[in-house]
N, C-alpha and C. Protein backbone atom coordinates (compact mmCIF):
# COMPACT_ATOMS: atom_id res chain seq x y z
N UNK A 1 7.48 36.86 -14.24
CA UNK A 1 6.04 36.92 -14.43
C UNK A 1 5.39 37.29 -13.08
N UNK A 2 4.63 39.04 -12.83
CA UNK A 2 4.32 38.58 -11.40
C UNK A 2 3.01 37.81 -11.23
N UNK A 3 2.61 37.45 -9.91
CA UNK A 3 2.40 36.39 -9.11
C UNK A 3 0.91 36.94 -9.49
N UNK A 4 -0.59 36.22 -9.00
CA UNK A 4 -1.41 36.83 -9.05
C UNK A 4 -2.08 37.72 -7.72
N UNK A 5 -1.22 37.56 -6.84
CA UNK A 5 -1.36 38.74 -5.24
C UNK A 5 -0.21 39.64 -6.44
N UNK A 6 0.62 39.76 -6.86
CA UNK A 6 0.57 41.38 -7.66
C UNK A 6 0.20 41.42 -8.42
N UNK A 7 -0.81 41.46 -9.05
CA UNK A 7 -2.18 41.63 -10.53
C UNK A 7 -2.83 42.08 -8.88
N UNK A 8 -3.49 41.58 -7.89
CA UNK A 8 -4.56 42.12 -7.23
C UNK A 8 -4.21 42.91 -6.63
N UNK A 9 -2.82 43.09 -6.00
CA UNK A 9 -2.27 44.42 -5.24
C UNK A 9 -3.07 45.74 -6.23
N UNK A 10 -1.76 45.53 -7.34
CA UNK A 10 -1.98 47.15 -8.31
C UNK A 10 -3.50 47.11 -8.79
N UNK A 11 -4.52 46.08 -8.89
CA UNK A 11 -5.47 46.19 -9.33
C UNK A 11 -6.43 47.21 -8.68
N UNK A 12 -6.01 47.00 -7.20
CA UNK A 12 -6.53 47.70 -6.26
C UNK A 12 -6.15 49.15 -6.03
N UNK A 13 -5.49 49.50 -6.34
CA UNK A 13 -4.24 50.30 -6.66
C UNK A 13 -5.60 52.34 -7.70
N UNK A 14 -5.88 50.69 -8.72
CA UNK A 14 -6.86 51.81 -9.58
C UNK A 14 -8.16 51.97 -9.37
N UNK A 15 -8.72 53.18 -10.09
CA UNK A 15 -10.13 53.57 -9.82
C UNK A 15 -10.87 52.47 -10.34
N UNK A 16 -11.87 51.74 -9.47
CA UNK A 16 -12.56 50.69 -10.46
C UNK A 16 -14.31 51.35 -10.15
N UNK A 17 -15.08 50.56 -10.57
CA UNK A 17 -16.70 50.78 -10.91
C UNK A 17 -17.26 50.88 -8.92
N UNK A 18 -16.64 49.43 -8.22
CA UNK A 18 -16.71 49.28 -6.97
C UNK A 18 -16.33 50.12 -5.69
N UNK A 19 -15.20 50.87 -6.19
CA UNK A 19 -14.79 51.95 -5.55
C UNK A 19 -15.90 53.11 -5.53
N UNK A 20 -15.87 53.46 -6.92
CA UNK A 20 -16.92 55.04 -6.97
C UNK A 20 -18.45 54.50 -6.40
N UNK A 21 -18.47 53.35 -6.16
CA UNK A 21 -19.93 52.83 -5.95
C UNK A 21 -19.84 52.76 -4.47
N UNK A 22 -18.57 51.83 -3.62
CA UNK A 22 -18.76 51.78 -2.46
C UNK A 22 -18.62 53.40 -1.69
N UNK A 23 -17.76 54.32 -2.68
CA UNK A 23 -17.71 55.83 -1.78
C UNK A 23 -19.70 56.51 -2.00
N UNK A 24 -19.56 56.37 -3.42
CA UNK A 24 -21.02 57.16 -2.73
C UNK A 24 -22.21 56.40 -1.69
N UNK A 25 -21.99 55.53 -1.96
CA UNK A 25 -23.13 54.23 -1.12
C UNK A 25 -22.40 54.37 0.40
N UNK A 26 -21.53 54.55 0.70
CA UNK A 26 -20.89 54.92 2.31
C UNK A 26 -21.05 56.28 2.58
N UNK A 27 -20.82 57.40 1.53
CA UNK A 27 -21.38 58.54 1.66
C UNK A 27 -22.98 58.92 2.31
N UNK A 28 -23.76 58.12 1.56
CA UNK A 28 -24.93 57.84 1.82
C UNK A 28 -25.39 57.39 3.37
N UNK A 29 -24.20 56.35 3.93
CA UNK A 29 -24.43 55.27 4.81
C UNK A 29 -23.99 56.49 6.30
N UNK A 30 -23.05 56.99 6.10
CA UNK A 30 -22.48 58.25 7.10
C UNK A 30 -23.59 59.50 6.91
N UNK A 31 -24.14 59.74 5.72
CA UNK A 31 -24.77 60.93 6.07
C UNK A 31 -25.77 60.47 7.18
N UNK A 32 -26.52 59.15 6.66
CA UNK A 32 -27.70 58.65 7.23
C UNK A 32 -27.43 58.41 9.27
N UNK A 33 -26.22 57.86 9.30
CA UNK A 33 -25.80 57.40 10.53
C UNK A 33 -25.80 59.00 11.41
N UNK A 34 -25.18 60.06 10.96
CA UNK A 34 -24.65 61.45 11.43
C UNK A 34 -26.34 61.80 11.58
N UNK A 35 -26.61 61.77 10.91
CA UNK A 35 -28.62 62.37 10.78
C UNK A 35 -28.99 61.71 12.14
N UNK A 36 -28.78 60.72 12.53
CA UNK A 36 -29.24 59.67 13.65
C UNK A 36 -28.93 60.32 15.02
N UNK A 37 -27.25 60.16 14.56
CA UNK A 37 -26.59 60.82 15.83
C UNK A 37 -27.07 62.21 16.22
N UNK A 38 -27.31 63.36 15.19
CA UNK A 38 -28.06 64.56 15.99
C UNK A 38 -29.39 64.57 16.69
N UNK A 39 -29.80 63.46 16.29
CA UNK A 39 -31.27 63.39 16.87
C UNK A 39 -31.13 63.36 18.08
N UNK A 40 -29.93 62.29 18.32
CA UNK A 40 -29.66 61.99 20.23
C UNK A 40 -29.61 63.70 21.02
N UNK A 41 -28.73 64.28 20.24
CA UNK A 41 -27.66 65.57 21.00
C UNK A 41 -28.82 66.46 21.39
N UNK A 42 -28.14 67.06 22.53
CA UNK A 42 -29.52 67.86 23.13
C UNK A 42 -29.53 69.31 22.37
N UNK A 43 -30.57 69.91 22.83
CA UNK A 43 -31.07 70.84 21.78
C UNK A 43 -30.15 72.31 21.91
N UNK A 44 -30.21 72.68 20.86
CA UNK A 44 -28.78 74.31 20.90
C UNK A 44 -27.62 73.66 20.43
N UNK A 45 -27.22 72.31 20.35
CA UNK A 45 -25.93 72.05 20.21
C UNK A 45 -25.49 72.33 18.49
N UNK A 46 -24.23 73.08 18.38
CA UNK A 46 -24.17 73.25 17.10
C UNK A 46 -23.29 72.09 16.25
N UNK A 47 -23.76 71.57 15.34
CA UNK A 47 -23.17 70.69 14.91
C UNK A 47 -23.45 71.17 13.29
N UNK A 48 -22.90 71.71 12.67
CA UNK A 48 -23.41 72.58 11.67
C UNK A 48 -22.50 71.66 10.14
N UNK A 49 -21.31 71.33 10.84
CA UNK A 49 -20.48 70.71 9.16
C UNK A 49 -20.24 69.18 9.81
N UNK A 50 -21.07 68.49 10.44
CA UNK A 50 -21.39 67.47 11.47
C UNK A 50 -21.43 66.20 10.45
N UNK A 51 -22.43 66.39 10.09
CA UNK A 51 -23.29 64.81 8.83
C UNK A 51 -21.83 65.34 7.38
N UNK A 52 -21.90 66.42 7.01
CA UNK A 52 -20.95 65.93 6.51
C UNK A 52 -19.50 65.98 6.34
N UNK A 53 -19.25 65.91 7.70
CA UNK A 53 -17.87 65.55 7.82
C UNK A 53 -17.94 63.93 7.87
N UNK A 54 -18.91 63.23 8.53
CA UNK A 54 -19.54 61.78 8.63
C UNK A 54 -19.54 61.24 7.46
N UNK A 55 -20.31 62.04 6.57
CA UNK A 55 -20.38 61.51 5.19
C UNK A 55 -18.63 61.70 4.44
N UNK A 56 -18.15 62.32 4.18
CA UNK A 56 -16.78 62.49 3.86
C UNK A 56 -16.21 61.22 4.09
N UNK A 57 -15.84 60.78 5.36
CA UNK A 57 -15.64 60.23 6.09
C UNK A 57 -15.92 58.55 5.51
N UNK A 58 -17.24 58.85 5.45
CA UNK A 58 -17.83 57.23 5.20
C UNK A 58 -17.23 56.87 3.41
N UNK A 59 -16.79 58.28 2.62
CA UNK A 59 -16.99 58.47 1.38
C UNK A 59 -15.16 57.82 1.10
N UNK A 60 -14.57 58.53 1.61
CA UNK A 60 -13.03 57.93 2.16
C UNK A 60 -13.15 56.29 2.10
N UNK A 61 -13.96 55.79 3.35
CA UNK A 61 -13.76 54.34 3.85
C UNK A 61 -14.62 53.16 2.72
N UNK A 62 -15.85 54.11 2.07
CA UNK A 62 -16.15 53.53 1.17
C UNK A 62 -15.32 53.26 -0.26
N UNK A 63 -14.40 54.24 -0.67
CA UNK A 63 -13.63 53.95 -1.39
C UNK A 63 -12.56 53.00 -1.23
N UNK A 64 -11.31 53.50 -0.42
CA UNK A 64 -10.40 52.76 0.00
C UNK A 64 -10.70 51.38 0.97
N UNK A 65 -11.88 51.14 1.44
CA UNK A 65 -12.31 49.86 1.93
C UNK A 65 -13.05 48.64 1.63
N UNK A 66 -14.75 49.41 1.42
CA UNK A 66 -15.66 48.50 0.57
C UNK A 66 -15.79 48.29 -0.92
N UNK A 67 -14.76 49.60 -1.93
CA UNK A 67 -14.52 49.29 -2.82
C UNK A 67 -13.50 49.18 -3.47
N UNK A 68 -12.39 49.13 -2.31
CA UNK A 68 -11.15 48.31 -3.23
C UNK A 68 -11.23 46.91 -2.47
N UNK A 69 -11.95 46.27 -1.86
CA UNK A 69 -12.21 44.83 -1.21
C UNK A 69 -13.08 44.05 -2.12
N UNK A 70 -13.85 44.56 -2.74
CA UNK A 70 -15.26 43.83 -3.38
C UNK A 70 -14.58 42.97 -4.58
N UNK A 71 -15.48 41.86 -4.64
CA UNK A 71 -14.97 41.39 -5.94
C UNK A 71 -14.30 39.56 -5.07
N UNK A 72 -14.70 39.18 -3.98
CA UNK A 72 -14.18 38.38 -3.09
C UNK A 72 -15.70 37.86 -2.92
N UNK A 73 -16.56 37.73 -2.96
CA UNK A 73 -17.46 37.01 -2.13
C UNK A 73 -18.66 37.78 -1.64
N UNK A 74 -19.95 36.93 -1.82
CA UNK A 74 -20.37 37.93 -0.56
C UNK A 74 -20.89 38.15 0.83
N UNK A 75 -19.69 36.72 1.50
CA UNK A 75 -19.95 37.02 2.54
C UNK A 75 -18.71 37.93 3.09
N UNK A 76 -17.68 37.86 1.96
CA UNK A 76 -16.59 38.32 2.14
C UNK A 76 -17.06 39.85 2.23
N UNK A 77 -17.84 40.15 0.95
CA UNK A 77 -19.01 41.69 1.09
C UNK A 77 -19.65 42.19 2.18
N UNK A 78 -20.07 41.20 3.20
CA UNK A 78 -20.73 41.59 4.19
C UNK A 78 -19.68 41.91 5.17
N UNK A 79 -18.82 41.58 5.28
CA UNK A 79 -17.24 41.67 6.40
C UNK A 79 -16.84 43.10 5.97
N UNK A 80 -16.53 43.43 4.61
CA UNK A 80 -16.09 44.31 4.27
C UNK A 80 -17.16 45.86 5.04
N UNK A 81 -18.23 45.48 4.09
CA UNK A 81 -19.05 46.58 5.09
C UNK A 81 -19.11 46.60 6.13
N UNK A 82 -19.51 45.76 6.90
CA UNK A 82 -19.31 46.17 8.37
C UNK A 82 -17.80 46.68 8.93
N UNK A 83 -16.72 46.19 8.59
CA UNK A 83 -15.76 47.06 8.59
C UNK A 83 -15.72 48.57 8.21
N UNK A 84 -16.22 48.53 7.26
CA UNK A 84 -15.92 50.10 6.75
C UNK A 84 -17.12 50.81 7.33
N UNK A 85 -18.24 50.31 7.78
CA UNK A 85 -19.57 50.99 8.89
C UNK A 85 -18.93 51.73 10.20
N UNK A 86 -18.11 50.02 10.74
CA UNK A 86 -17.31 50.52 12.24
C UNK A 86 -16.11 51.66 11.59
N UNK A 87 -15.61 51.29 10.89
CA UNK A 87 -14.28 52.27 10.43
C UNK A 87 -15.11 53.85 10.40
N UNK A 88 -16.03 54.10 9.31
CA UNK A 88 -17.08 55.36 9.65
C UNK A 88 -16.74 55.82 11.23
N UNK A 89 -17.42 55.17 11.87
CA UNK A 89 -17.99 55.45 13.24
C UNK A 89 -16.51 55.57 14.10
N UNK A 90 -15.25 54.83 14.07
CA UNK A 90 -14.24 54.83 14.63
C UNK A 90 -13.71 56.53 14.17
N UNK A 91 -13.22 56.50 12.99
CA UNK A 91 -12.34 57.62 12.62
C UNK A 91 -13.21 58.90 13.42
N UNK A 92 -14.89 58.93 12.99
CA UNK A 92 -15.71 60.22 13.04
C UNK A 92 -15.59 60.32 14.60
N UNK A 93 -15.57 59.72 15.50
CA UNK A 93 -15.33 59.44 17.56
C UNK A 93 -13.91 59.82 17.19
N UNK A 94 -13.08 59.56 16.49
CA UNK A 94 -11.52 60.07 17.08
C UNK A 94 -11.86 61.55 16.53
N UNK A 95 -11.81 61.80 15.23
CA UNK A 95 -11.61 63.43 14.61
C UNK A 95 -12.39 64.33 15.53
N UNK A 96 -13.83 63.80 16.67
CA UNK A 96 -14.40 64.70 16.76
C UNK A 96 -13.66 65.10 18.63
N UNK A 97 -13.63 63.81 19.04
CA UNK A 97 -12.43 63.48 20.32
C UNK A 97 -11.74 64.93 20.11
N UNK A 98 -10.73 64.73 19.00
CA UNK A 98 -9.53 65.22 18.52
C UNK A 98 -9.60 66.99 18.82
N UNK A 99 -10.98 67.02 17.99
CA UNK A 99 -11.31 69.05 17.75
C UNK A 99 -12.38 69.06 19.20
N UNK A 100 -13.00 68.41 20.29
CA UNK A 100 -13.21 68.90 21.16
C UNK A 100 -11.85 69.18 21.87
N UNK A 101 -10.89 68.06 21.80
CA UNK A 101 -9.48 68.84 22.82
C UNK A 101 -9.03 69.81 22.61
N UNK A 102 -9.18 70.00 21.24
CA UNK A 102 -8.15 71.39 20.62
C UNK A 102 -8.74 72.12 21.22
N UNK A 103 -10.29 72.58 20.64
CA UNK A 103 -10.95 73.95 21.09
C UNK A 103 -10.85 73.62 22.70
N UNK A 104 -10.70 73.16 23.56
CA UNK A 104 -10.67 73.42 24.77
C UNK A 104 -9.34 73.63 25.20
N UNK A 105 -8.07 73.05 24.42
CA UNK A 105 -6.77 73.65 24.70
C UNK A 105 -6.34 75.06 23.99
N UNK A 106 -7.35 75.48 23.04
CA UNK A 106 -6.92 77.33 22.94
C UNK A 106 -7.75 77.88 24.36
N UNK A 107 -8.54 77.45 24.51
CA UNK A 107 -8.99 78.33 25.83
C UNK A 107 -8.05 77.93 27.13
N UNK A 108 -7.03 77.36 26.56
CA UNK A 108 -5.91 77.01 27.62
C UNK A 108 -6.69 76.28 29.00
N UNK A 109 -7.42 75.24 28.69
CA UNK A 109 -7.84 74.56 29.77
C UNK A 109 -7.47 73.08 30.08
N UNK A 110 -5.60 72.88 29.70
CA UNK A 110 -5.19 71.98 29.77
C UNK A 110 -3.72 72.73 30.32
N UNK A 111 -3.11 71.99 31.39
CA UNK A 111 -1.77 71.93 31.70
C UNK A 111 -0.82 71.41 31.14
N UNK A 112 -0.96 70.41 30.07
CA UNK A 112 0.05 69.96 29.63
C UNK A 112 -0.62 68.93 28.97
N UNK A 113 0.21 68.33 28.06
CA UNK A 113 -0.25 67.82 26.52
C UNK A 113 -0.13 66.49 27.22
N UNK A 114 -0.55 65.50 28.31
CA UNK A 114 -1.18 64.23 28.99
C UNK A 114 -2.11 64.83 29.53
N UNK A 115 -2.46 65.57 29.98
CA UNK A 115 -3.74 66.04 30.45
C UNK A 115 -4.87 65.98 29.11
N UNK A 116 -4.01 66.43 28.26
CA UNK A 116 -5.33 67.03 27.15
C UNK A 116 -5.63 65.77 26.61
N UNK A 117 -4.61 65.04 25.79
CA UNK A 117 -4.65 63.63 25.25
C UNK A 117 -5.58 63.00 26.36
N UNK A 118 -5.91 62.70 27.54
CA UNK A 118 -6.42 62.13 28.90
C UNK A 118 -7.86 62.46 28.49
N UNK A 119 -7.91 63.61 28.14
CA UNK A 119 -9.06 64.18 28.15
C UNK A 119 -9.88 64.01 26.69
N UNK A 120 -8.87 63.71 25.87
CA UNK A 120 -9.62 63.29 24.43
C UNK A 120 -9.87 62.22 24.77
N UNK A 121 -9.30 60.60 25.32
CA UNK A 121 -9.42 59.40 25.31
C UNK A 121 -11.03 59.48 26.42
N UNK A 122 -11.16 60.44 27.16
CA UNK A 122 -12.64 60.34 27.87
C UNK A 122 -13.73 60.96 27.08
N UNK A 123 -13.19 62.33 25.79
CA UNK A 123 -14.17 62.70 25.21
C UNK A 123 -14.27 61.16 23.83
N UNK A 124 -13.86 60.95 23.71
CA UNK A 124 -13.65 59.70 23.27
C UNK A 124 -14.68 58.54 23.34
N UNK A 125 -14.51 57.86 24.54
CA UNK A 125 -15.38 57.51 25.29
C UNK A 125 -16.87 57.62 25.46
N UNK A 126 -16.65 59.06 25.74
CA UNK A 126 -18.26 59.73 26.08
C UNK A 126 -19.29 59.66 24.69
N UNK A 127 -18.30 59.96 23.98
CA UNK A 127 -19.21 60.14 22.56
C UNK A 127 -19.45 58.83 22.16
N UNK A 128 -18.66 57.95 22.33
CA UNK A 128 -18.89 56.31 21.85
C UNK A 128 -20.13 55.99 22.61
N UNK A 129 -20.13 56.23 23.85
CA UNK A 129 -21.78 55.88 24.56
C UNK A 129 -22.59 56.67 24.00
N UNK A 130 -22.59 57.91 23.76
CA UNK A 130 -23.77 58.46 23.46
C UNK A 130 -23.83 57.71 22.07
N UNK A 131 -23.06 57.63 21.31
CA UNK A 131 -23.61 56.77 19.68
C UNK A 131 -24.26 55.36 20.15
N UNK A 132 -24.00 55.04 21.07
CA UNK A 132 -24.57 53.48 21.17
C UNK A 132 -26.33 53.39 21.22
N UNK A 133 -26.92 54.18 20.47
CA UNK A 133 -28.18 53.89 20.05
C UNK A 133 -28.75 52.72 19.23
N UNK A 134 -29.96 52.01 19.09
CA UNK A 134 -30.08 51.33 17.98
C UNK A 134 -30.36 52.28 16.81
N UNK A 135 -31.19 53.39 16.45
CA UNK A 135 -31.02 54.17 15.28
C UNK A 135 -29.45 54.25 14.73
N UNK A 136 -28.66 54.51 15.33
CA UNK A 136 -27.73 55.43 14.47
C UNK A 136 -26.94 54.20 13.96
N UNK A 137 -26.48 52.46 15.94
CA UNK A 137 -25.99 51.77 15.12
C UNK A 137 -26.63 50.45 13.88
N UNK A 138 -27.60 50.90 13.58
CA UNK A 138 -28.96 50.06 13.49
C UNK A 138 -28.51 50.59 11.49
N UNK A 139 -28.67 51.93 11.35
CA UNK A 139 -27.76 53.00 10.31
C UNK A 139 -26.70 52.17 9.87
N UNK A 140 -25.49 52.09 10.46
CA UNK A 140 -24.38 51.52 10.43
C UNK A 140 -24.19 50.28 9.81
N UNK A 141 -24.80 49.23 10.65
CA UNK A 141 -24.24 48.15 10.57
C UNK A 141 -25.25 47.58 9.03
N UNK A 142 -26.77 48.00 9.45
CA UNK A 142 -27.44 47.51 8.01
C UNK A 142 -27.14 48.20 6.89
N UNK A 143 -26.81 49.35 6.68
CA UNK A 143 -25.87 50.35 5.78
C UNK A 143 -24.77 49.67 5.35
N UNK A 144 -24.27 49.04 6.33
CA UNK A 144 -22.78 48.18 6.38
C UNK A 144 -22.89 47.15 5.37
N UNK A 145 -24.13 46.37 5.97
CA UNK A 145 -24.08 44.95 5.20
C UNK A 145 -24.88 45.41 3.52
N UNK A 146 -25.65 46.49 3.61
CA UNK A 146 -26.08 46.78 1.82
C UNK A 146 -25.00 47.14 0.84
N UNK A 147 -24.36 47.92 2.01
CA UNK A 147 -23.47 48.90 0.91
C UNK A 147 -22.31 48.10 0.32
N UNK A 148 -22.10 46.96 0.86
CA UNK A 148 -20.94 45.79 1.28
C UNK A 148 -21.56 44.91 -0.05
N UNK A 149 -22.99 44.17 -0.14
CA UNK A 149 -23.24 43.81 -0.68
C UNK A 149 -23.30 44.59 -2.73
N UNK A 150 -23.67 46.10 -2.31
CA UNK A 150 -23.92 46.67 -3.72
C UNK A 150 -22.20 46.99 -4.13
N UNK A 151 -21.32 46.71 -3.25
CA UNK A 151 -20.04 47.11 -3.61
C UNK A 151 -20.17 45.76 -4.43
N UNK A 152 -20.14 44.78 -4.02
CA UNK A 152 -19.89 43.37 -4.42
C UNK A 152 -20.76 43.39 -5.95
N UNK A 153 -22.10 43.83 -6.10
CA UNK A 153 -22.58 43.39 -7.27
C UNK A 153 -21.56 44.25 -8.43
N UNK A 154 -21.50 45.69 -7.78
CA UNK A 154 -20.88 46.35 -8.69
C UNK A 154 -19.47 45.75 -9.28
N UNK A 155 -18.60 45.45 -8.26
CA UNK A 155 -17.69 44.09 -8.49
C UNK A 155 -17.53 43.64 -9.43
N UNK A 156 -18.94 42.34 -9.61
CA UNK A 156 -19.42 41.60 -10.80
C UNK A 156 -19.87 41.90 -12.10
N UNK A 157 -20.03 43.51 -11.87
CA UNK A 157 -21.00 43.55 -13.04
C UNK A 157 -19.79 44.41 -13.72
N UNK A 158 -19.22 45.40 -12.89
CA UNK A 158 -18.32 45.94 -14.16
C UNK A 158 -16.91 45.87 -13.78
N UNK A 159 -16.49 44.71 -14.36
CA UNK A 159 -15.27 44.03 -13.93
C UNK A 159 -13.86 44.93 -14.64
């Protein structure tokens, strides 16, 4: 007979009401946060598939995070979102880390693959300060705790 941690493993496993609710509601929560973040960037900068790669992003963490978690609580709801807010904001600082090194290693402006990695962990960095606004993390974290919470009702309501 399995146990009831495997009923909640595979439960999690499937598409539920909380999932499609926490991806678009994080979708929402990343477009809004990415909208924030261009406001900072100085002017000419092209950031053209920017918000929604953010949103993607948030749409991912909202699925596989705030809505395969929900259904626990809701303060357990509020943990969850803010996880999956910072998770947003973590992955979108590495992927973007990631494609400033590249495009600067086809213009061959790296000696060797510790140099470049060196140089993502500072573009890295750099971009994490520039996000440290209250708009964008202000976006985030209260985004965090709604979207956390509407994962949770959805949870309850269509079980």
């Amino acid at each position: 007979m399995p146990s009831h941690t495997d009923t909640r493993t595979a439960a999690r496993r499937m598409p539920t009401a909380a999932k499609l609710v926490g991806a678009v509601t994080f979708f929402g929560v990343g477009w809004l946060a990415a909208l924030q973040v261009l406001a900072t960037v100085p002017e000419g900068t092209q950031a053209t598939w920017f918000p929604l790669t953010i949103a993607l992003i948030g749409l991912w963490q909202g699925w596989s995070v705030a809505g395969a978690l929900a259904g626990d609580g809701r303060s357990a709801a509020v943990a969850n979102g803010l996880r999956t807010s910072i998770q947003i904001a973590f992955v979108g600082l590495v992927l973007f880390a990631l494609r400033a090194m590249f495009l600067r290693s086809v213009r061959l402006r790296y000696d060797g693959l510790g140099e470049a990695l060196g140089d993502a962990s500072d573009l890295f960095i750099a971009y994490a300060m520039q996000s440290l606004t209250l708009p964008v993390w202000g976006v985030l974290l209260l985004g965090g705790v709604i979207g956390g919470l509407i994962c949770e009702g959805a949870a309850r309501r269509w079980r």
